[in-house]
C-alpha atoms as a PDB file:
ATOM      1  CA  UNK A   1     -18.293  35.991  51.088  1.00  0.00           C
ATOM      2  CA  UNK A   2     -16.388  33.529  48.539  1.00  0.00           C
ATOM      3  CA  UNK A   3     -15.688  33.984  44.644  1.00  0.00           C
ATOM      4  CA  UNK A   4     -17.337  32.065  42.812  1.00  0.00           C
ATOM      5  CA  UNK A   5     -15.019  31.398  39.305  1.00  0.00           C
ATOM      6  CA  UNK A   6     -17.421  32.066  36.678  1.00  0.00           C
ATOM      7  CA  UNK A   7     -15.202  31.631  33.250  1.00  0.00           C
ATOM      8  CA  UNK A   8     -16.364  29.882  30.409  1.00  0.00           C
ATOM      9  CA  UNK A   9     -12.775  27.826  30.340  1.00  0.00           C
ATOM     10  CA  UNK A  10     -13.913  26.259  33.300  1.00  0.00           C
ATOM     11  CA  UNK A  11     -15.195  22.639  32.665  1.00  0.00           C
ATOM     12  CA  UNK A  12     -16.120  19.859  34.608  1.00  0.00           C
ATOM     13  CA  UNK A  13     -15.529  16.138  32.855  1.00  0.00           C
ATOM     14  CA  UNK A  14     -14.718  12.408  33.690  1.00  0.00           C
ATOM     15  CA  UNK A  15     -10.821  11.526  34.686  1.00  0.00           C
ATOM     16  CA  UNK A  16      -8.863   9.819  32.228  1.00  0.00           C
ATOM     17  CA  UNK A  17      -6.150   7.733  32.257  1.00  0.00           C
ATOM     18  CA  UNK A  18      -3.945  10.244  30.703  1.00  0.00           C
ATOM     19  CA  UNK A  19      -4.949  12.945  33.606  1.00  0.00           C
ATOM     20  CA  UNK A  20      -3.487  10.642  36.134  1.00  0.00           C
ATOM     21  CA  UNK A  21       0.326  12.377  36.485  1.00  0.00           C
ATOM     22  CA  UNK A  22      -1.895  15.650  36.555  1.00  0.00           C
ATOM     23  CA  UNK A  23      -4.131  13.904  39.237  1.00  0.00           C
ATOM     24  CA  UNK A  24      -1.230  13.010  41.336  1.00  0.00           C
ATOM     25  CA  UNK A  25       0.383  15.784  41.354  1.00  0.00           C
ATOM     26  CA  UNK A  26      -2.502  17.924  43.221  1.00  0.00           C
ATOM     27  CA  UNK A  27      -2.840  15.237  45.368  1.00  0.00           C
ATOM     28  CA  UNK A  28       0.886  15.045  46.953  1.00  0.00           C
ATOM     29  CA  UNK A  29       0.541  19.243  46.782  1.00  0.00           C
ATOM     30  CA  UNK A  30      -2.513  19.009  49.164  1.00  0.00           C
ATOM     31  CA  UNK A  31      -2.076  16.126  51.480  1.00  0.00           C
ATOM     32  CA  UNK A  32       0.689  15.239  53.734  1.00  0.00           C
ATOM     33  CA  UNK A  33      -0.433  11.399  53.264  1.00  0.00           C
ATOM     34  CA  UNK A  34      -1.376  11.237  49.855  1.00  0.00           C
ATOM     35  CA  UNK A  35      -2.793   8.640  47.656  1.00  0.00           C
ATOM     36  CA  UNK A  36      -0.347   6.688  45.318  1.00  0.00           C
ATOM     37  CA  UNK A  37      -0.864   6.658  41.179  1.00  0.00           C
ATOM     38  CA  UNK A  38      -1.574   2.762  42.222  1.00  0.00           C
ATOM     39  CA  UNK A  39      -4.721   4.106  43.848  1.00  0.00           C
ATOM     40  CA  UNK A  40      -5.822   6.402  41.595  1.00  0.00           C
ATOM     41  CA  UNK A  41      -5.360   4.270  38.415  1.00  0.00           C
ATOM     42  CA  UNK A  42      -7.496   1.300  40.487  1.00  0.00           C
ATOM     43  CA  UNK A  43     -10.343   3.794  41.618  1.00  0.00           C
ATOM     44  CA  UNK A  44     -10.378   4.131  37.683  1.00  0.00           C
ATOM     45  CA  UNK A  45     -10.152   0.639  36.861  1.00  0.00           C
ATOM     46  CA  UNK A  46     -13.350  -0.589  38.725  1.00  0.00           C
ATOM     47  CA  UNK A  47     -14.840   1.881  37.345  1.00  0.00           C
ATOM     48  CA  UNK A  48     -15.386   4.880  40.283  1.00  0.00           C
ATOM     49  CA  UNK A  49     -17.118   8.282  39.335  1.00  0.00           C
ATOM     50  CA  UNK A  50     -13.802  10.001  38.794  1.00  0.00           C
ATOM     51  CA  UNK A  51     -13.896  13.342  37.456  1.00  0.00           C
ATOM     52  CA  UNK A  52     -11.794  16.548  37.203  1.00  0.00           C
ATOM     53  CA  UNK A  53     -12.042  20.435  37.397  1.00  0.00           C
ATOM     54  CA  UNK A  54     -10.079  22.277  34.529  1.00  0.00           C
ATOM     55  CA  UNK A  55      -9.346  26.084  33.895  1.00  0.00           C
ATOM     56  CA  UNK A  56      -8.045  26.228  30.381  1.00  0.00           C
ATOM     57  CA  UNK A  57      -7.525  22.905  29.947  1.00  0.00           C
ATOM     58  CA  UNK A  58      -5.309  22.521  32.888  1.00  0.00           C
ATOM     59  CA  UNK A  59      -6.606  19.938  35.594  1.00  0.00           C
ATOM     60  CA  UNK A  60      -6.932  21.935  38.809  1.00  0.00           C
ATOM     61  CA  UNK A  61      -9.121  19.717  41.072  1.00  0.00           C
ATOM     62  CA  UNK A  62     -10.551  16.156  41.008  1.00  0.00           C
ATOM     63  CA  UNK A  63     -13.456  14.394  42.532  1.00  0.00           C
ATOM     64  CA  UNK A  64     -13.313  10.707  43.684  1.00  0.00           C
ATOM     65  CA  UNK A  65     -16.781   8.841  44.257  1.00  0.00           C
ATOM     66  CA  UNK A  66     -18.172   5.023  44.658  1.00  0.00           C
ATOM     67  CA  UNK A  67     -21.607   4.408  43.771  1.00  0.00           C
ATOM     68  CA  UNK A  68     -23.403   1.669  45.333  1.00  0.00           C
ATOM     69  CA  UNK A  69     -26.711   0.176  45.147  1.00  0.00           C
ATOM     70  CA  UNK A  70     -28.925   2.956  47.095  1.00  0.00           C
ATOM     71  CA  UNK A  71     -25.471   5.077  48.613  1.00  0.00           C
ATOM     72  CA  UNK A  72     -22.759   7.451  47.237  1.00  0.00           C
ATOM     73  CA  UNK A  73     -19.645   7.479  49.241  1.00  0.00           C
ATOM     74  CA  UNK A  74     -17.415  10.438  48.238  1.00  0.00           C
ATOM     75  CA  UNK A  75     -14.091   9.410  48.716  1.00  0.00           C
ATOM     76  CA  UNK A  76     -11.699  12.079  47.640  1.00  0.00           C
ATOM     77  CA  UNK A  77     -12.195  16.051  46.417  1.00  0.00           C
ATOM     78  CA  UNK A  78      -8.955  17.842  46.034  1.00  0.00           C
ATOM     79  CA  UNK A  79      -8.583  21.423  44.851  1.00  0.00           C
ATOM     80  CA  UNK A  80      -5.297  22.800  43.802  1.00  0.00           C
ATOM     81  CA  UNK A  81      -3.878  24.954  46.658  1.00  0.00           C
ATOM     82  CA  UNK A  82      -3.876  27.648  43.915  1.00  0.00           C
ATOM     83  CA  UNK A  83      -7.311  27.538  42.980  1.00  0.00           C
ATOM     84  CA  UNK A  84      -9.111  27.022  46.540  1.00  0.00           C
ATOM     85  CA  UNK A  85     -11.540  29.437  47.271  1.00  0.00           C
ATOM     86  CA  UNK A  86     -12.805  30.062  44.193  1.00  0.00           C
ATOM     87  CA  UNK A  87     -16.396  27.917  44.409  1.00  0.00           C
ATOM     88  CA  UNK A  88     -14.891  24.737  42.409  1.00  0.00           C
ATOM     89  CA  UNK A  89     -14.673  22.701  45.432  1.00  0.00           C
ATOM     90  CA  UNK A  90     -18.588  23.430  45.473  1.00  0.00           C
ATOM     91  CA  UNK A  91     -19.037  22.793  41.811  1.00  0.00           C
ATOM     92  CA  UNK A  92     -17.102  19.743  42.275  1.00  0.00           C
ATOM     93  CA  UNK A  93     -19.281  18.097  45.375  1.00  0.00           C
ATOM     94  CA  UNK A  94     -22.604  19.396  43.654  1.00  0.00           C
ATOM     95  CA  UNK A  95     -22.126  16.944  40.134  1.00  0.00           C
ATOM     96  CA  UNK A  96     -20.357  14.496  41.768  1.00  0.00           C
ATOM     97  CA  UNK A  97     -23.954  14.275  44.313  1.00  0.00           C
ATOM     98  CA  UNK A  98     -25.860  15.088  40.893  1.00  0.00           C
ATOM     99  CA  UNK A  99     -24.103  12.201  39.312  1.00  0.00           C
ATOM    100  CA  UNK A 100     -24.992   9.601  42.800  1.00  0.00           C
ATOM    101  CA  UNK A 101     -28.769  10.720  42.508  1.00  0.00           C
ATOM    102  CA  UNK A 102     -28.972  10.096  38.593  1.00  0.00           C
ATOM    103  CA  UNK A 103     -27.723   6.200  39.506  1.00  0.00           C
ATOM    104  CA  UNK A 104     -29.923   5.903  42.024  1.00  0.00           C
ATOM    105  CA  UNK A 105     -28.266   6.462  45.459  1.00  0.00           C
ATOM    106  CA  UNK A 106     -30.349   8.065  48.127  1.00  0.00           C
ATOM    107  CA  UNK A 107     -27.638   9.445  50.685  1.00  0.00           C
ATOM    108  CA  UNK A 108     -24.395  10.241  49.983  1.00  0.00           C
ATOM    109  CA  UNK A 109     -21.502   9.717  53.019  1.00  0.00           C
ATOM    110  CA  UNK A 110     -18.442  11.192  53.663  1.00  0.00           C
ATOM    111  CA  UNK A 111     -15.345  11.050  55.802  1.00  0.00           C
ATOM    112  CA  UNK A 112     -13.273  14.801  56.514  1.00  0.00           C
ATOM    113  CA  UNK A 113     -10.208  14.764  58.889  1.00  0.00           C
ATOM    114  CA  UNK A 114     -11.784  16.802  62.118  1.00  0.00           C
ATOM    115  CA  UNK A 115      -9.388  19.416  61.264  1.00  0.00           C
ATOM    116  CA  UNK A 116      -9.960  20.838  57.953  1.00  0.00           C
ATOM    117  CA  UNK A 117     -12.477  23.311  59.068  1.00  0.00           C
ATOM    118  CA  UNK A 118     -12.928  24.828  55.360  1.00  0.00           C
ATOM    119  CA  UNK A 119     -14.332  21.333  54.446  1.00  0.00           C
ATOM    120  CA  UNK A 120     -16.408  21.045  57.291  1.00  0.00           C
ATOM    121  CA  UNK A 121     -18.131  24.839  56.051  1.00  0.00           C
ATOM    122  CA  UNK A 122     -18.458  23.555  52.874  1.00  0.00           C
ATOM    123  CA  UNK A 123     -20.291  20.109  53.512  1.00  0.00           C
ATOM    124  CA  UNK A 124     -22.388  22.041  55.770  1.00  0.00           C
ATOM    125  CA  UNK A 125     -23.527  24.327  53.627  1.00  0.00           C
ATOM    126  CA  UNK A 126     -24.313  21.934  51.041  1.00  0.00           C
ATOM    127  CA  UNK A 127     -26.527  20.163  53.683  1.00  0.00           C
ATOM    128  CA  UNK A 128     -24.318  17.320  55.281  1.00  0.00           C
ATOM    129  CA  UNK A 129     -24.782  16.348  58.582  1.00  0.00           C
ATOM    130  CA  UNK A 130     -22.576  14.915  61.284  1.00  0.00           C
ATOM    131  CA  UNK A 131     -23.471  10.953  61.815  1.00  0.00           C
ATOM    132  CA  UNK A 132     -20.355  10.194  63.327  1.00  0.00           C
ATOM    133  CA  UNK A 133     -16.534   9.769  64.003  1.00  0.00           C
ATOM    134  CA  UNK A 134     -13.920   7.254  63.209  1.00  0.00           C
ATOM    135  CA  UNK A 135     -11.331   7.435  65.793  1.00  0.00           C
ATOM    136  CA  UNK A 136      -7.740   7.361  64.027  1.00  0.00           C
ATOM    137  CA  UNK A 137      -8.948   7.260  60.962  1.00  0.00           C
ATOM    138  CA  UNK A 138      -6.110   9.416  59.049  1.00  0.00           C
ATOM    139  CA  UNK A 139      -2.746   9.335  59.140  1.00  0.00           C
ATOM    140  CA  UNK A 140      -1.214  12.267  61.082  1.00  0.00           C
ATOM    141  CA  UNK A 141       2.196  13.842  61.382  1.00  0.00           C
ATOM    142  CA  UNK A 142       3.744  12.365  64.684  1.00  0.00           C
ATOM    143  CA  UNK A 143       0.447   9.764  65.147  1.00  0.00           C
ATOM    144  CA  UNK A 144      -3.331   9.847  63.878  1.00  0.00           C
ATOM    145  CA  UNK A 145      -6.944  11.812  63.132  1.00  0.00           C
ATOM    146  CA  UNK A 146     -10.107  11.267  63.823  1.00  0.00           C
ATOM    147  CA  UNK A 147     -12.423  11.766  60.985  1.00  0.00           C
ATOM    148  CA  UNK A 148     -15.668  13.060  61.034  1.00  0.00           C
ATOM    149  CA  UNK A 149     -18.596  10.663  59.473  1.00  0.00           C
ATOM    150  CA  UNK A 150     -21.031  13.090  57.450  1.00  0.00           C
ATOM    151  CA  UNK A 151     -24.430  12.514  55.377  1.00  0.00           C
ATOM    152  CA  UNK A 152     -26.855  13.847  52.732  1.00  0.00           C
ATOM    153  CA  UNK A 153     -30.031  12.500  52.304  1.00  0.00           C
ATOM    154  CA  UNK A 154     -31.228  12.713  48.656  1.00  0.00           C
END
């Protein structure tokens, strides 16, 4: 059984420019590959569903989705190492689906490497489903990664 965080610090809100440094810095603390402050700042720019997790005003996680026509791709949810666990991944996935119903998308998609079992639990019990694989999809240390292709039908 998980804890769940319940403290009324917690918040939930959209990414600003200004979180960016914050942004980046969870991200090279979580992935071996990570995304560049290029990336981040364009997934901003066109105008993404970008939001963040904060405990107290510090930025501890971040959510990364595309909204298109009928589909909601998530693209990137990142929890501080430190704060894993806790239910805000959860939190995190459930508005950022919340937010892909409310402009109209009827599935949402995902890709997870095929290795990060605690992601695969989580989408799962949310209600994903496997729909595929992308061989070599992430970079790897000494070569690739398959991902795996999930789904949620609204």
């Amino acid at each position: 059984m998980s804890t769940q965080l319940q403290d009324p610090l917690l918040d939930l809100r959209p990414m600003q420019a200004e979180d960016l440094e914050q942004v980046l810095q969870i991200e090279q603390r979580v992935y071996p590959f990570p995304w560049t402050l290029g990336i981040l700042r364009d997934c901003l720019k066109v105008g993404y569903c970008c939001w963040v997790v904060t405990v107290d005003q510090q930025i501890v996680g971040y959510g990364v989705m595309s909204v298109v026509v009928d589909e909601c791709h998530l693209l990137n949810i990142c929890i501080d190492p430190g704060w894993q666990r806790l239910g805000l991944g959860r939190r995190l996935v459930e508005r950022l689906l919340q937010l892909g119903r409310q402009h109209g998308a009827e599935a949402a998609y995902l890709e997870v490497r095929e290795s990060n079992r605690p992601a695969h639990r989580l989408y799962r019990q949310i209600g994903f489903v496997e729909v595929g694989r992308r061989r070599d999809y992430y970079p790897a240390i000494g070569g690739r990664e398959d991902a795996l292709l999930l789904t949620l039908s609204f």
